[in-house]
Protein backbone atom coordinates (compact mmCIF):
# COMPACT_ATOMS: atom_id res chain seq x y z
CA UNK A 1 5.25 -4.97 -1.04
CA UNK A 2 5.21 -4.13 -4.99
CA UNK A 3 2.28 -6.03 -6.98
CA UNK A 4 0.81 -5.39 -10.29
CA UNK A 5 3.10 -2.06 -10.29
CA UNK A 6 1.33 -0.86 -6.97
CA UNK A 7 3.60 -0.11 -3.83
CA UNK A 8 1.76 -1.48 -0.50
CA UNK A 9 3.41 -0.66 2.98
CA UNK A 10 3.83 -2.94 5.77
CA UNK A 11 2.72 -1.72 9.03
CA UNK A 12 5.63 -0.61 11.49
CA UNK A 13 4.22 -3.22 14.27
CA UNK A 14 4.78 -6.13 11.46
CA UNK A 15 7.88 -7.77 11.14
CA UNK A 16 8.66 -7.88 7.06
CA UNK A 17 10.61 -11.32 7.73
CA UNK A 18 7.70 -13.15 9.21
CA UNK A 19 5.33 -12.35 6.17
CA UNK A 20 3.48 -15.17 4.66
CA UNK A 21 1.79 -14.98 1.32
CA UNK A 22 -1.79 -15.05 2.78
CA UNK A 23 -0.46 -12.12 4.65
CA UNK A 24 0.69 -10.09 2.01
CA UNK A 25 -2.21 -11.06 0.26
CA UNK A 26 -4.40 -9.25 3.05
CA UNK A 27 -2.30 -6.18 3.21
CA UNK A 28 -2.55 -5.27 -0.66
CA UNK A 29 -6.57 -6.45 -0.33
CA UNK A 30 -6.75 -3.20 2.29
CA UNK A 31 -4.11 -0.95 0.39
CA UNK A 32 -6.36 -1.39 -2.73
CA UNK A 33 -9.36 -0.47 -0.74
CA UNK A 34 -7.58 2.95 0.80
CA UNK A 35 -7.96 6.08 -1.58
CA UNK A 36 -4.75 8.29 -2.32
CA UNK A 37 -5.28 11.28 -0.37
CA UNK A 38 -3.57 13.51 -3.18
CA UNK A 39 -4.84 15.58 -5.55
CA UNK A 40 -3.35 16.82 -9.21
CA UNK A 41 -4.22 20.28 -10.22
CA UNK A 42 -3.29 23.22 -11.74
CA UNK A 43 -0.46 25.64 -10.07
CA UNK A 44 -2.18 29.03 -9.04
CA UNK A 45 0.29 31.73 -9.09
């Protein structure tokens, strides 16, 4: 699900076709909520 130029996944048990709004509402809610777990540094050689 793409909103406001942020990707949310739909959970593997969920069928995509059967979405409704409300639904995908809820699902970008909780990806919002859910830190990325990477991290931009420097390169050490």
């Amino acid at each position: 699900i793409s909103y406001k130029k942020k990707n949310t996944t739909i959970p593997k048990n969920t069928d995509p076709a059967t979405l409704t709004l409300e639904q995908c509402h809820e699902l970008i809610k909780a990806g919002a909520t859910r830190k990325s777990g990477k991290r931009k540094g420097k390169k050490q050689l």
